[in-house]
N, C-alpha and C. Protein backbone atom coordinates (compact mmCIF):
# COMPACT_ATOMS: atom_id res chain seq x y z
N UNK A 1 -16.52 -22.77 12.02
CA UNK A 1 -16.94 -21.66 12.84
C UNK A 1 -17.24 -20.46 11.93
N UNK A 2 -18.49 -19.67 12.14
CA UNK A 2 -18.82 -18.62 11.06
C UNK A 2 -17.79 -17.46 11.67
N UNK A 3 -17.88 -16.83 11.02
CA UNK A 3 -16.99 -14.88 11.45
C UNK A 3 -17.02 -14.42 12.21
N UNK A 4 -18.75 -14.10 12.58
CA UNK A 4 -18.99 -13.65 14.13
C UNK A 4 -18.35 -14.21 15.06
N UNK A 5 -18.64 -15.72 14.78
CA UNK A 5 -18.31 -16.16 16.21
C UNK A 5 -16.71 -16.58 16.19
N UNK A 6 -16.20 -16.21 14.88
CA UNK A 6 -14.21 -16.07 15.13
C UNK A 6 -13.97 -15.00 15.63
N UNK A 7 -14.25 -14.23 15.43
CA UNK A 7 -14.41 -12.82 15.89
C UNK A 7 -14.67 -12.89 17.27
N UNK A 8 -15.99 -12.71 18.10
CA UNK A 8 -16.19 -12.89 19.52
C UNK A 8 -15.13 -14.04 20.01
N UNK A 9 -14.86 -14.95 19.57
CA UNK A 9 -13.36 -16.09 20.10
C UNK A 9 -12.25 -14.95 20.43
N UNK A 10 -11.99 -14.16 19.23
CA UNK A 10 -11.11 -13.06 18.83
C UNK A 10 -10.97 -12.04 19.77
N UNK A 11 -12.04 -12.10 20.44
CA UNK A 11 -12.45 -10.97 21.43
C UNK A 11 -11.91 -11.20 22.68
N UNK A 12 -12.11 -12.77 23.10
CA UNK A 12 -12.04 -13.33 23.94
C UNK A 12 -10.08 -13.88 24.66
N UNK A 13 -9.32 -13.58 23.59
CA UNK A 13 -8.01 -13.78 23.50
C UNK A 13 -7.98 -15.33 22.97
N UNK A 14 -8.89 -16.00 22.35
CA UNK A 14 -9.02 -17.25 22.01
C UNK A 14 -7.76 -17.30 20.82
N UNK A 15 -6.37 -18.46 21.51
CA UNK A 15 -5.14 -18.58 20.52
C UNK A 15 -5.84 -19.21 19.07
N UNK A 16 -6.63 -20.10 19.09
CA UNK A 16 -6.88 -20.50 17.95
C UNK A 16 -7.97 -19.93 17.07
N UNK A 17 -8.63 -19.06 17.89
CA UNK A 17 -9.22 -18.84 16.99
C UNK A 17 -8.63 -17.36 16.62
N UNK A 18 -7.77 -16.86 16.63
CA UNK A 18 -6.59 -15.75 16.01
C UNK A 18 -5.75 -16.44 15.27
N UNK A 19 -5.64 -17.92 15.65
CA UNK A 19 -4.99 -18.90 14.69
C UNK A 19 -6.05 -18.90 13.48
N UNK A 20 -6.68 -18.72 13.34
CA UNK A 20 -7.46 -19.36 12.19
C UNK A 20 -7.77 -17.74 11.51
N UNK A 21 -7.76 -17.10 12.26
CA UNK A 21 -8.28 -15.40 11.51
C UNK A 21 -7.02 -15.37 10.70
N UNK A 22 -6.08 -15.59 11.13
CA UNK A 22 -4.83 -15.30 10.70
C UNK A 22 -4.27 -15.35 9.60
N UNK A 23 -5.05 -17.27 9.05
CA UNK A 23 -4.85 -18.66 8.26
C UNK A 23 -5.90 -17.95 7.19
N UNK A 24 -6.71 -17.49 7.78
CA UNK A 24 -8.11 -16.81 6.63
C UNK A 24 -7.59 -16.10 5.72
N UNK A 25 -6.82 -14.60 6.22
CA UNK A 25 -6.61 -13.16 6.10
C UNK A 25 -5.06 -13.16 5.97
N UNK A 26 -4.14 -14.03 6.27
CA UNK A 26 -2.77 -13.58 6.07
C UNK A 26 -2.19 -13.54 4.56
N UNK A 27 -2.82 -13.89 3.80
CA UNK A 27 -1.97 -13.68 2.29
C UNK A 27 -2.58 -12.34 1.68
N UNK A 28 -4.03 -12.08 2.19
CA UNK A 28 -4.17 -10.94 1.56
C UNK A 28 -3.28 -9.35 2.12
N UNK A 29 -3.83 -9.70 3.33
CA UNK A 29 -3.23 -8.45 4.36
C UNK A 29 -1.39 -8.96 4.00
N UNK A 30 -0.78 -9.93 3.47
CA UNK A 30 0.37 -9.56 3.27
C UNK A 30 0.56 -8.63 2.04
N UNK A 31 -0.08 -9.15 0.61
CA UNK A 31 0.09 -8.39 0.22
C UNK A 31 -0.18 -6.88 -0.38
N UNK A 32 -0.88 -6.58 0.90
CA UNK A 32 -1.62 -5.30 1.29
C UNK A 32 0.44 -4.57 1.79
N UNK A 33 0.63 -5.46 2.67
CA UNK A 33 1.93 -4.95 3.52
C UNK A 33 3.28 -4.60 2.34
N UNK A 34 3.06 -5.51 0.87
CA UNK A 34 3.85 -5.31 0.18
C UNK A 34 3.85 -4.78 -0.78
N UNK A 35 2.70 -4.32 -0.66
CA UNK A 35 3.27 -2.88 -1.55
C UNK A 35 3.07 -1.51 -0.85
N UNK A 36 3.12 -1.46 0.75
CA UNK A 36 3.46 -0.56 1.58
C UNK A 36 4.90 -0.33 1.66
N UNK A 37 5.26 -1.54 1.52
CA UNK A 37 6.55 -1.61 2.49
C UNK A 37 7.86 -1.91 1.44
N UNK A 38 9.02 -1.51 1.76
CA UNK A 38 10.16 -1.20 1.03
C UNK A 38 10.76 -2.80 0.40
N UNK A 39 10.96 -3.59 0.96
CA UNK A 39 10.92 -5.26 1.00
C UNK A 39 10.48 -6.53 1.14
N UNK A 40 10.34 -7.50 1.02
CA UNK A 40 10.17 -8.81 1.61
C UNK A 40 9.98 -8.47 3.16
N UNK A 41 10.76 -8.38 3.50
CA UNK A 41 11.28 -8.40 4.99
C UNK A 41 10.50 -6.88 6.00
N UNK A 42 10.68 -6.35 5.39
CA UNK A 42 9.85 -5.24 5.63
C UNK A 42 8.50 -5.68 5.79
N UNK A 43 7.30 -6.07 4.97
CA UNK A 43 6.23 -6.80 4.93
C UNK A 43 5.89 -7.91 5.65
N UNK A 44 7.05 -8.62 5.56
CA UNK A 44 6.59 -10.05 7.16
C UNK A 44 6.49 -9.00 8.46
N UNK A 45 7.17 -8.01 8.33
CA UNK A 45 7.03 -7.33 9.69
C UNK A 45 6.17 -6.40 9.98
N UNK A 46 5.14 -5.51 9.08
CA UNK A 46 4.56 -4.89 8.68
C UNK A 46 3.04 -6.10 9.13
N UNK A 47 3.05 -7.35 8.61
CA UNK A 47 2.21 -7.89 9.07
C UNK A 47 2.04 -8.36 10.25
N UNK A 48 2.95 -8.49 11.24
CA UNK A 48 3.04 -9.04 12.31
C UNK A 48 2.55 -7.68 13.07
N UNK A 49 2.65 -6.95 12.69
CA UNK A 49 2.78 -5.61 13.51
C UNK A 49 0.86 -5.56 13.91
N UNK A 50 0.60 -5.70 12.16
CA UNK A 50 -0.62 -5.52 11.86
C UNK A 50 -1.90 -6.45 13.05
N UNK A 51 -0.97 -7.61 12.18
CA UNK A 51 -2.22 -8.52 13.04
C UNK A 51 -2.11 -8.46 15.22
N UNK A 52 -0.82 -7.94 15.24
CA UNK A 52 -0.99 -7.48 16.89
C UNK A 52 -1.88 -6.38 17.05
N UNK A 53 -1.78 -5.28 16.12
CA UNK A 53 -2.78 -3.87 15.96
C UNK A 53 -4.44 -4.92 15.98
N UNK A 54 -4.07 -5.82 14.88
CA UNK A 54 -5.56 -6.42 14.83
C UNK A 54 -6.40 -6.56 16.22
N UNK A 55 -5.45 -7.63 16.59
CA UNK A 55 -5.90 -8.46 17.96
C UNK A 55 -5.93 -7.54 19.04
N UNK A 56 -5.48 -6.44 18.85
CA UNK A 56 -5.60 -5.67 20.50
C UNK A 56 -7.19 -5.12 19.69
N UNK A 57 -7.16 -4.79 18.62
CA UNK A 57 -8.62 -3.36 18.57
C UNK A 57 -9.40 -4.26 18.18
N UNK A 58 -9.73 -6.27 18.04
CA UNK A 58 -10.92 -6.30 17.61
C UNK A 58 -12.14 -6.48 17.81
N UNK A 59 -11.80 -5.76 19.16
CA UNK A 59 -13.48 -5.52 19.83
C UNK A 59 -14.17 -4.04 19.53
N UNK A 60 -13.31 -3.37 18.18
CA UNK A 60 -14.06 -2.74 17.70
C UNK A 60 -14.57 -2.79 16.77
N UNK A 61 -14.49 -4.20 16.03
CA UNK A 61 -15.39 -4.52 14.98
C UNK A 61 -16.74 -4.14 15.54
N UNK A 62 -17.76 -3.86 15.02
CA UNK A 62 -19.24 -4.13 15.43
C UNK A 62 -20.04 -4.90 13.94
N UNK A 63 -19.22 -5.72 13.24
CA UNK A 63 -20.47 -6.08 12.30
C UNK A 63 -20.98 -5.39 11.04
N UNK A 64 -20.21 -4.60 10.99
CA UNK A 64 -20.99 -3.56 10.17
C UNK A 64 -20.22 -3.57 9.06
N UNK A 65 -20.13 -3.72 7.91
CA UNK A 65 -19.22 -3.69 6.82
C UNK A 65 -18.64 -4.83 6.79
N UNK A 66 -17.63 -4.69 5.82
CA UNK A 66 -16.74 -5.98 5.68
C UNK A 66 -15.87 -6.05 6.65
N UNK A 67 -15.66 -7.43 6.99
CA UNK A 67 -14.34 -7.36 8.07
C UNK A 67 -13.36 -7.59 7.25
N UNK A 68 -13.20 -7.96 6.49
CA UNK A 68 -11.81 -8.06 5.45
C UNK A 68 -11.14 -6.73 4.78
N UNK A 69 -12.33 -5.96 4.77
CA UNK A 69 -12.08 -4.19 4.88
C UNK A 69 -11.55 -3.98 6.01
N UNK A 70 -12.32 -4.07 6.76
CA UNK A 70 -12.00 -3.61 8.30
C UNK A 70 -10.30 -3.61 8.24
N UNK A 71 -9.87 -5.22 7.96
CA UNK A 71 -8.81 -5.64 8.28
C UNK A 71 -7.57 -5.51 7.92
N UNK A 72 -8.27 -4.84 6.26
CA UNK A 72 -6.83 -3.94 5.59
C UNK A 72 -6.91 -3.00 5.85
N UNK A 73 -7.85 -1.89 5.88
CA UNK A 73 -7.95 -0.42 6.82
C UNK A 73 -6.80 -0.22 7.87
N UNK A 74 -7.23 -1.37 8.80
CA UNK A 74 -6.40 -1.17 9.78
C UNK A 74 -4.84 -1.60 9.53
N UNK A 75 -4.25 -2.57 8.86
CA UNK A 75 -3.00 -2.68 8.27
C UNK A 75 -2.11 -1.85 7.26
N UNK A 76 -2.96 -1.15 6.98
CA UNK A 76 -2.82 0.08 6.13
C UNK A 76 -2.10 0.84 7.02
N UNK A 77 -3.03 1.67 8.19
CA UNK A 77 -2.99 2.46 9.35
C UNK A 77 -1.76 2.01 9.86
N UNK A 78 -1.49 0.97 10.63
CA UNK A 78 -0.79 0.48 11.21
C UNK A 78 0.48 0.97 10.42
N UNK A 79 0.66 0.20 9.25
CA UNK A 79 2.35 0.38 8.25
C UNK A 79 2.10 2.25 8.28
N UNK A 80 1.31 2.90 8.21
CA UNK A 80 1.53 4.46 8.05
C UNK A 80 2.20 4.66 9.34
N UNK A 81 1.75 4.38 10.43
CA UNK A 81 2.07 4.88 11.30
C UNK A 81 3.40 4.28 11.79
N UNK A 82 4.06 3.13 11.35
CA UNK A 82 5.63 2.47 11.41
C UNK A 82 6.18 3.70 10.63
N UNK A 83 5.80 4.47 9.78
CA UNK A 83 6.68 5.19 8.64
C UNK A 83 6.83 6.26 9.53
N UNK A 84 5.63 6.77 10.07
CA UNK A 84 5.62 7.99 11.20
C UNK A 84 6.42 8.19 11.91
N UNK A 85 6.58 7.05 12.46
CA UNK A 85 7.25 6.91 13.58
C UNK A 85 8.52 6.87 13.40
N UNK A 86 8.96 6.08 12.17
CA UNK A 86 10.29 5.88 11.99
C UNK A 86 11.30 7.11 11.65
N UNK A 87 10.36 7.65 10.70
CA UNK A 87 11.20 8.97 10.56
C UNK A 87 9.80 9.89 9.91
N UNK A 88 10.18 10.90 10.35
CA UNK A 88 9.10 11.92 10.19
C UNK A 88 9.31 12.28 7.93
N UNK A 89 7.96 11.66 7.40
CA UNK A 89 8.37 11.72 5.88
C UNK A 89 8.17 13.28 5.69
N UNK A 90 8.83 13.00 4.76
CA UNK A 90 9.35 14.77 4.20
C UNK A 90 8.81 14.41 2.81
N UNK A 91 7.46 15.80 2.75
CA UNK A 91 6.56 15.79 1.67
C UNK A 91 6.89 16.87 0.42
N UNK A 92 7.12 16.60 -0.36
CA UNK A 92 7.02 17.63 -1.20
C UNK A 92 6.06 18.89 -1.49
N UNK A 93 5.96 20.04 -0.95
CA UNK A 93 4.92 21.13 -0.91
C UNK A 93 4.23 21.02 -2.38
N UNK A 94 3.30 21.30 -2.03
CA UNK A 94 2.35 21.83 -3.27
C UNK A 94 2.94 22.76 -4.34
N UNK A 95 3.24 22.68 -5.34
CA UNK A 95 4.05 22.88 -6.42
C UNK A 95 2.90 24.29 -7.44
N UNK A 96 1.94 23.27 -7.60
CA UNK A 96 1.37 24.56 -8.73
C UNK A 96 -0.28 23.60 -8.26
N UNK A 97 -1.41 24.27 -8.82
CA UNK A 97 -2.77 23.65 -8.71
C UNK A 97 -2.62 22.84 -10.35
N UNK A 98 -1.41 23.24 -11.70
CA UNK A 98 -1.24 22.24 -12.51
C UNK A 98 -1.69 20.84 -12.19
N UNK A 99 -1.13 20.33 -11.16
CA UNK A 99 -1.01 18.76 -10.82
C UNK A 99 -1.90 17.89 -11.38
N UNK A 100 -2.98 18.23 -11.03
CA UNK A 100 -4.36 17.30 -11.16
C UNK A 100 -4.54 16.94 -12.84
N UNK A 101 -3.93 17.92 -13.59
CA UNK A 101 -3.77 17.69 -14.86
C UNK A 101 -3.32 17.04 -15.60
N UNK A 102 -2.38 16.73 -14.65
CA UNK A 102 -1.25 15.79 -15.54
C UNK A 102 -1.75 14.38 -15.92
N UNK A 103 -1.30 13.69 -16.73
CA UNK A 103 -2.28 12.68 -17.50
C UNK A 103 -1.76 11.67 -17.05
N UNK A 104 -2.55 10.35 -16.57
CA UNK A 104 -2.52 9.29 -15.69
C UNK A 104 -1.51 8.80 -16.11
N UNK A 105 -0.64 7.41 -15.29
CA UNK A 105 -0.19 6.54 -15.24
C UNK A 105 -0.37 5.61 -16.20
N UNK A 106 -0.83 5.30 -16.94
CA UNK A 106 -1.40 4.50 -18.03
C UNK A 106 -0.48 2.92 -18.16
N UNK A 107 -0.73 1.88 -17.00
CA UNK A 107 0.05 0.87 -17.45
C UNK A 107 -0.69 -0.08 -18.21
N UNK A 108 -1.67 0.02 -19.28
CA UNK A 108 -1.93 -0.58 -20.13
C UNK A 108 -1.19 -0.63 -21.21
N UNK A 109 -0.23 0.88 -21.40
CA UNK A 109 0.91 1.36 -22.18
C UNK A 109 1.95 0.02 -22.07
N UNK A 110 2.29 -0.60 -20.90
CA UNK A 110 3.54 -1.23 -20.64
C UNK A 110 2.55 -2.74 -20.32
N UNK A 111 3.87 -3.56 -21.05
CA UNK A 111 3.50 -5.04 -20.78
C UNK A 111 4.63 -5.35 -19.54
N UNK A 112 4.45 -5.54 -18.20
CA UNK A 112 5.33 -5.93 -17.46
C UNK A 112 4.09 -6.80 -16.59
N UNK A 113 5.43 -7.73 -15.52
CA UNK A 113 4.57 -8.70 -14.97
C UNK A 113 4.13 -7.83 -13.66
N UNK A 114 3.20 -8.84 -13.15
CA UNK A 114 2.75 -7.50 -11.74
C UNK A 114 4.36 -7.64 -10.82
N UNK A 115 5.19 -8.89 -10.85
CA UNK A 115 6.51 -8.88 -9.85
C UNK A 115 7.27 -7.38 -10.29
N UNK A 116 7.28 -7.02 -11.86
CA UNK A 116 8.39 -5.79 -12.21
C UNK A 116 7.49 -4.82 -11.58
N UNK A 117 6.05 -4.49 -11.87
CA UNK A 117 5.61 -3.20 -11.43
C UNK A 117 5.67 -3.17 -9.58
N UNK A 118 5.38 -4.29 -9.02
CA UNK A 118 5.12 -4.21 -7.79
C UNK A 118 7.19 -3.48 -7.48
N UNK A 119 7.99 -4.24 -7.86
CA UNK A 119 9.52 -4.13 -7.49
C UNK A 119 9.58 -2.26 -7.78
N UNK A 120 8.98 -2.11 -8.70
CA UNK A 120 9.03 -0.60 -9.03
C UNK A 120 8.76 0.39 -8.53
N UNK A 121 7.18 -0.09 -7.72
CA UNK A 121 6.71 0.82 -6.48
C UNK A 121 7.12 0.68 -5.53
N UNK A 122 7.86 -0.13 -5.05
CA UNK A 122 8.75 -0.37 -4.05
C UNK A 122 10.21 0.34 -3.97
N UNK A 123 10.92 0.81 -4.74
CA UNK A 123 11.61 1.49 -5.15
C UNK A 123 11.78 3.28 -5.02
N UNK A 124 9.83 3.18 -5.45
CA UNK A 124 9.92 4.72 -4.82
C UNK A 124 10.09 5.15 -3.36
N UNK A 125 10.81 6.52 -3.09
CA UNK A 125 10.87 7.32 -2.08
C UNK A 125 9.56 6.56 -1.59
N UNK A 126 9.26 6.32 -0.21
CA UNK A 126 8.92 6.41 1.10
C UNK A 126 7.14 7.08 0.78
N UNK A 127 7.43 8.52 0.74
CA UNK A 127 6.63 9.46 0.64
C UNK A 127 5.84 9.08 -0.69
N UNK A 128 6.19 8.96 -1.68
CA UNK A 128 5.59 9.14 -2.63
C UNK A 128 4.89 7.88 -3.24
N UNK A 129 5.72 6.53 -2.65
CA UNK A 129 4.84 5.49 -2.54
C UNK A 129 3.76 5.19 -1.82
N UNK A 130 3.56 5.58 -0.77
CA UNK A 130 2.73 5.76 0.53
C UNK A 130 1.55 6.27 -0.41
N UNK A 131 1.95 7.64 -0.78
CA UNK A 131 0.47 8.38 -1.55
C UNK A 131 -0.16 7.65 -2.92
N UNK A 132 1.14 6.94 -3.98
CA UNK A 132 0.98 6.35 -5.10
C UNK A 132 -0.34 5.33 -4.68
N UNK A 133 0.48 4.39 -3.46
CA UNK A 133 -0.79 3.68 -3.03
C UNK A 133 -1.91 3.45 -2.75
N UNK A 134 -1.47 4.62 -1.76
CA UNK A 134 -3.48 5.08 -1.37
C UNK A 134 -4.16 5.16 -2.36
N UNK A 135 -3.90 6.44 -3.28
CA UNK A 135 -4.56 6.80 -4.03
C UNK A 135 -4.95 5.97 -5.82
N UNK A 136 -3.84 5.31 -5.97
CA UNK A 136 -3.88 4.37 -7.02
C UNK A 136 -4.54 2.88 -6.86
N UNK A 137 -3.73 2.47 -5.94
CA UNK A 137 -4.43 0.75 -5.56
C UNK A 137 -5.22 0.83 -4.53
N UNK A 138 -5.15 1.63 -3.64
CA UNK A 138 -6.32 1.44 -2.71
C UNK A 138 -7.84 2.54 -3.03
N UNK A 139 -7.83 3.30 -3.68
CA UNK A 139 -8.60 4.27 -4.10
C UNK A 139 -9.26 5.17 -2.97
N UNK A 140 -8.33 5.93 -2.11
CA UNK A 140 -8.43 6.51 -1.39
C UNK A 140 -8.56 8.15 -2.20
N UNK A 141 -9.05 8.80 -1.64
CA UNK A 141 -9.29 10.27 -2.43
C UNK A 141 -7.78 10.84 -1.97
N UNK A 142 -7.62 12.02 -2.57
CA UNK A 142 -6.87 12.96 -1.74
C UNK A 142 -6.98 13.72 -0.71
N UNK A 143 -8.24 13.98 -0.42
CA UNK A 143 -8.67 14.71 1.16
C UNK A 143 -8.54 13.44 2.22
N UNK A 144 -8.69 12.18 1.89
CA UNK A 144 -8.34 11.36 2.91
C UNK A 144 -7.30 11.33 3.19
N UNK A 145 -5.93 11.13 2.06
CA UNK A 145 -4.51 11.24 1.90
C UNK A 145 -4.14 11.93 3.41
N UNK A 146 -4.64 12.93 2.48
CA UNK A 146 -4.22 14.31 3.13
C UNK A 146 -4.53 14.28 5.29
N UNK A 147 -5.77 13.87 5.25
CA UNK A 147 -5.81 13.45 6.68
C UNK A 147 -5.29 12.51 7.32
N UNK A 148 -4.96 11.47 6.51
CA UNK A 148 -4.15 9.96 7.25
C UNK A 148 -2.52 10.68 7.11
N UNK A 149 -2.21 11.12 6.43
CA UNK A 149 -1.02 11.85 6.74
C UNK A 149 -0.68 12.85 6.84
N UNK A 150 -1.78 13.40 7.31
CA UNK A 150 -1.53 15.18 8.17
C UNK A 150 -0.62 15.89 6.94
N UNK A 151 -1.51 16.22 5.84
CA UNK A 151 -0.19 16.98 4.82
C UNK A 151 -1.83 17.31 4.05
N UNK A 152 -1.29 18.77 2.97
CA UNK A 152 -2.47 19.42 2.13
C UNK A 152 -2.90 18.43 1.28
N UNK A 153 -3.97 19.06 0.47
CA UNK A 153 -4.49 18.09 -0.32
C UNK A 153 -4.05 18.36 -1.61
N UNK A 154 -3.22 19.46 -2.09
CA UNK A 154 -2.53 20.21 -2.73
C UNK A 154 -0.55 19.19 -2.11
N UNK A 155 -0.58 19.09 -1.36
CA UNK A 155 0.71 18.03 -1.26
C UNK A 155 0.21 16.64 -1.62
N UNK A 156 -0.82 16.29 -1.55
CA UNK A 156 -1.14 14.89 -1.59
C UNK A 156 -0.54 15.19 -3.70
N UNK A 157 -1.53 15.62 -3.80
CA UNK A 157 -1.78 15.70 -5.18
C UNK A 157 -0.31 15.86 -6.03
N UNK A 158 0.56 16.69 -5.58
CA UNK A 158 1.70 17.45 -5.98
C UNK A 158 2.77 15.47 -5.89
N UNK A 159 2.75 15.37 -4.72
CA UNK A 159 3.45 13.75 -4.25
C UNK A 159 3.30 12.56 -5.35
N UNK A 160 1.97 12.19 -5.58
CA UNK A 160 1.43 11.91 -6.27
C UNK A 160 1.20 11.58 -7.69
N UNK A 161 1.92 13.11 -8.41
CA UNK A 161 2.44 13.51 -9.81
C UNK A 161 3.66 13.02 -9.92
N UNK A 162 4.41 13.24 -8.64
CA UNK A 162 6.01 13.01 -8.99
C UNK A 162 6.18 11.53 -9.03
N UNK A 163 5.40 11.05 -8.09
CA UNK A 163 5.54 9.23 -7.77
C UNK A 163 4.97 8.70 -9.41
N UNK A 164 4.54 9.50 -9.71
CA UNK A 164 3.59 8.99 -11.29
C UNK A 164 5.28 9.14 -12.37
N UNK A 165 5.41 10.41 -12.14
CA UNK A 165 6.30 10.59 -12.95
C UNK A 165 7.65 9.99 -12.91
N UNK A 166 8.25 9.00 -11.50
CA UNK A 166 9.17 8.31 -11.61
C UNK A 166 8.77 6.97 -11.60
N UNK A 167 7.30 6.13 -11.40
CA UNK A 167 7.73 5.35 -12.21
C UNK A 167 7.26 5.45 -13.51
N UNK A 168 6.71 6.05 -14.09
CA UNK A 168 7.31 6.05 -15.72
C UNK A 168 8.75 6.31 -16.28
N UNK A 169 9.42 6.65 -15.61
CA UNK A 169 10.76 6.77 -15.80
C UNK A 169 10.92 5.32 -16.00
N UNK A 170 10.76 5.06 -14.83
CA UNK A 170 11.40 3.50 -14.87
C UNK A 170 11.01 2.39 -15.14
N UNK A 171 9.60 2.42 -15.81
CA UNK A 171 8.77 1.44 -16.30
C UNK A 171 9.47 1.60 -18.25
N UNK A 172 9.78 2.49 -18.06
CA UNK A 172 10.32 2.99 -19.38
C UNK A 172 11.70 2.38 -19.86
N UNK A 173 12.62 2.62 -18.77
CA UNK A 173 13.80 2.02 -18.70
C UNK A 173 13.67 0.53 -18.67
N UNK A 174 13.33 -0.09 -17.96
CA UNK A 174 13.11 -1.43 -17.98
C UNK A 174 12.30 -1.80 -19.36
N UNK A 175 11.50 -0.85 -20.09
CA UNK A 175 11.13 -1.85 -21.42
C UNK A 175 12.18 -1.49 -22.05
N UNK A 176 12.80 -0.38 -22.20
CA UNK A 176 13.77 -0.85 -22.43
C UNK A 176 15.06 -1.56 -22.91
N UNK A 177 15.51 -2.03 -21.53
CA UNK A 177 16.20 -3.07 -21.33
C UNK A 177 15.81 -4.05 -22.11
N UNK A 178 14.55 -4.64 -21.83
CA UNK A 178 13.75 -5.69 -22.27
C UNK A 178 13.65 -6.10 -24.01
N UNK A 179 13.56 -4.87 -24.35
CA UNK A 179 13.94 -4.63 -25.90
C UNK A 179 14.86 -4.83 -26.69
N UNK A 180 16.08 -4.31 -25.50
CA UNK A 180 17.68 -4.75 -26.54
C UNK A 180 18.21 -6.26 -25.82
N UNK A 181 17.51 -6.62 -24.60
CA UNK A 181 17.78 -7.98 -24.97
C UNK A 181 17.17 -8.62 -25.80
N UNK A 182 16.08 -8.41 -26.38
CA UNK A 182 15.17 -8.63 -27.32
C UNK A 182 15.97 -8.75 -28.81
N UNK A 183 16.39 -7.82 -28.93
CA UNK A 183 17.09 -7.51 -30.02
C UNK A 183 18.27 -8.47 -30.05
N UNK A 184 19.39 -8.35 -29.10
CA UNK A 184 20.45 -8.74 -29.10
C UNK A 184 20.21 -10.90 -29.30
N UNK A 185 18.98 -11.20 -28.27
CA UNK A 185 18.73 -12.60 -28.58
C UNK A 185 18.70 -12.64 -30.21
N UNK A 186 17.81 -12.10 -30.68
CA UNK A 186 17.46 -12.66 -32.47
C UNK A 186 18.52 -12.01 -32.83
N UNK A 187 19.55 -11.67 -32.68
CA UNK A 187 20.78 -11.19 -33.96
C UNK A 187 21.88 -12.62 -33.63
């Protein structure tokens, strides 16, 4: 069956063919959910959430773009708005117009596997992973930030620096670690 017509099935409340959108799109849109979301467990639920968000709005696909965009857009949306809801995030104000200055993330610097970096962004505060994301792996600007979560673009930015600046903390710590077991094996 081509897209369109999973889609119009999709439209239609057709079980299998939401069975099969599902079977298409569920490993990516999971790990879309996991590096939103604080856990494992967090993310199976984050997707379930998603693909119900899916199935109620997808008679607003019209065709136009990617639907596999479409489909993390909206899973994106969805996990923001679980955070919303759950507890109102508390943003760090805009600090100085410095921010934008500060010099990237650079994990070409660090040899880790994507499991340590992903465990790392997961780790951060709530707030500051949310923005790390957008703006790092999903390449969302900061004026979008700033509108998907009702906060300045001067907070986006400020959030942003700090989420940068703890995990280098801890991308740091963990090499580390990695080093004096390093060490300690060859002695």
């Amino acid at each position: 069956m081509k897209q369109e017509e999973l889609i119009k099935e999709c439209c239609k409340q057709n079980i299998a063919a939401q069975a099969k959108v599902y079977q298409i799109f569920s490993d990516k849109l999971f790990a879309v959910c996991l590096k939103y979301s604080r856990n494992y467990q967090d993310a199976e639920d984050n997707l379930q959430d998603s693909f119900m968000t899916i199935f109620s709005k997808i008679e607003q696909y019209k065709n136009k773009g990617s639907f596999e965009g479409w489909l993390k857009r909206i899973t994106i949306h969805t996990v923001l708005q679980k955070y919303r809801k759950k507890s109102p995030l508390q943003f760090v104000k805009e600090v100085s117009e410095e921010v934008e200055e500060e010099e990237e993330l650079s994990l070409e610097t660090y040899n880790f596997s994507i499991d340590v970096l992903l465990r790392c962004i997961q780790q951060l505060p709530d707030k500051y992973r949310l923005i790390f994301n957008l703006y790092v792996l999903d390449n969302y600007s900061h004026k979008e930030i700033a509108e998907m979560l009702q906060i300045s673009v001067g907070t986006s930015k400020s959030n942003l620096s700090r989420a940068r600046k703890i995990l280098r903390d801890q991308l740091e710590i963990y090499q580390n670690k990695q080093q004096k077991i390093l060490i300690n094996e060859s002695e």
